[in-house]
Protein backbone atom coordinates (compact mmCIF):
# COMPACT_ATOMS: atom_id res chain seq x y z
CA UNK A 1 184.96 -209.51 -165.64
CA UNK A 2 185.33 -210.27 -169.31
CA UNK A 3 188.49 -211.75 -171.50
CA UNK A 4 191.76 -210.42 -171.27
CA UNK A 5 193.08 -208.83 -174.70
CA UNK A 6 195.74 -210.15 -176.72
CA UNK A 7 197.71 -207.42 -179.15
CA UNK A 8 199.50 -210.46 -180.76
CA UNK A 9 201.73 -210.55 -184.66
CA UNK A 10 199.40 -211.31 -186.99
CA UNK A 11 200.43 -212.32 -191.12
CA UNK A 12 201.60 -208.94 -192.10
CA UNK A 13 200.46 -206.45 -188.97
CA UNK A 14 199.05 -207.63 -185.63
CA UNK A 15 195.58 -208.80 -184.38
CA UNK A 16 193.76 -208.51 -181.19
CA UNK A 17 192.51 -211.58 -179.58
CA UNK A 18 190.36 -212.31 -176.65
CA UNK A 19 191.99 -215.06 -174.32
CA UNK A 20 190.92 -218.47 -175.03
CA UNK A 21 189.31 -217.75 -178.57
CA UNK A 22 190.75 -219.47 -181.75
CA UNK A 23 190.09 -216.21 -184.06
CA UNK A 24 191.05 -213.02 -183.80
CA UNK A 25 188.32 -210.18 -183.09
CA UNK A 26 190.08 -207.96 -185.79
CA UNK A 27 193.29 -207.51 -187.23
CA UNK A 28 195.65 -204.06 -187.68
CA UNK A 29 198.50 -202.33 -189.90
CA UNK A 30 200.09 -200.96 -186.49
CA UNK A 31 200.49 -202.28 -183.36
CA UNK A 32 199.82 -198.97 -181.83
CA UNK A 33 196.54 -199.59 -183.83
CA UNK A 34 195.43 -202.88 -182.20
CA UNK A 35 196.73 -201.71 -178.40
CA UNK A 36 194.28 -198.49 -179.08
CA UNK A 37 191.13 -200.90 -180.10
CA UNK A 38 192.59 -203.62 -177.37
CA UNK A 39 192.12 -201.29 -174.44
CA UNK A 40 188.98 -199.71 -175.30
CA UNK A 41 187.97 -203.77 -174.96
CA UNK A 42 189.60 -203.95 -171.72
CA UNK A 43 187.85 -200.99 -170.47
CA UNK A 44 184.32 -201.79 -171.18
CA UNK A 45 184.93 -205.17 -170.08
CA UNK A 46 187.11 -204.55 -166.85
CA UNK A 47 189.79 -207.15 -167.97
CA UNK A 48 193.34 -206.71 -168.94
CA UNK A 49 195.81 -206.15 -171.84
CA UNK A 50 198.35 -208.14 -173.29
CA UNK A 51 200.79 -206.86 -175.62
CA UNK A 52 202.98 -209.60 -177.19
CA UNK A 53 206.09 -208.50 -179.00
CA UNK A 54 207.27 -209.48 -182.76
CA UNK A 55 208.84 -212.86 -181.09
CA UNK A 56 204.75 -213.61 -179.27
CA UNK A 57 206.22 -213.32 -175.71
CA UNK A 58 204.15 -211.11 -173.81
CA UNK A 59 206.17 -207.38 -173.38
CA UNK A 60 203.91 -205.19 -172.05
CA UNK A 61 199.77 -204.96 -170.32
CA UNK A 62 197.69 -203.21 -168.31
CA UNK A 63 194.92 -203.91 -165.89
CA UNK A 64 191.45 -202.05 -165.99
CA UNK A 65 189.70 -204.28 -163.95
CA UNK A 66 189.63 -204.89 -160.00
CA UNK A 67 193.03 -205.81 -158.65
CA UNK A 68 193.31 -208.31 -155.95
CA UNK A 69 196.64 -206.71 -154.96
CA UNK A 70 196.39 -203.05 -155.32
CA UNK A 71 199.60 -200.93 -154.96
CA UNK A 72 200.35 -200.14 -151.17
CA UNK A 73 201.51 -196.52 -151.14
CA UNK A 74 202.39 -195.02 -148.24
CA UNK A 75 202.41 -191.28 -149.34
């Protein structure tokens, strides 16, 4: 399983970031920009996203890896 994937504000649009790295992997106008490049990241690497809002507190994120607690439905 590889780095989860920061969408994160960045100077004057936002950046995405894997977890743990001081620099940014590459940097966006649009947010919707970065979660686009962010996922296809997640994806190939079976991690997860993390979208951060215009304040840095995580909002949002998705999983595309193995979860240890899968939903339980009973349909």
């Amino acid at each position: 399983m590889g780095k989860n994937q920061h969408v994160v504000p960045y100077k004057d649009g936002w950046a995405v970031r894997g977890a743990g790295n001081e620099k940014v992997t590459k940097v966006f106008s649009t947010q919707k920009e970065a979660i686009t490049f962010a996922e296809d990241i997640a994806r190939n690497q079976r991690s997860d996203t993390k979208i951060h809002g215009i304040d840095g507190r995580i909002r949002a994120g998705n999983s595309y890896g193995n979860d240890p607690y899968p939903p339980k439905d009973t349909k």
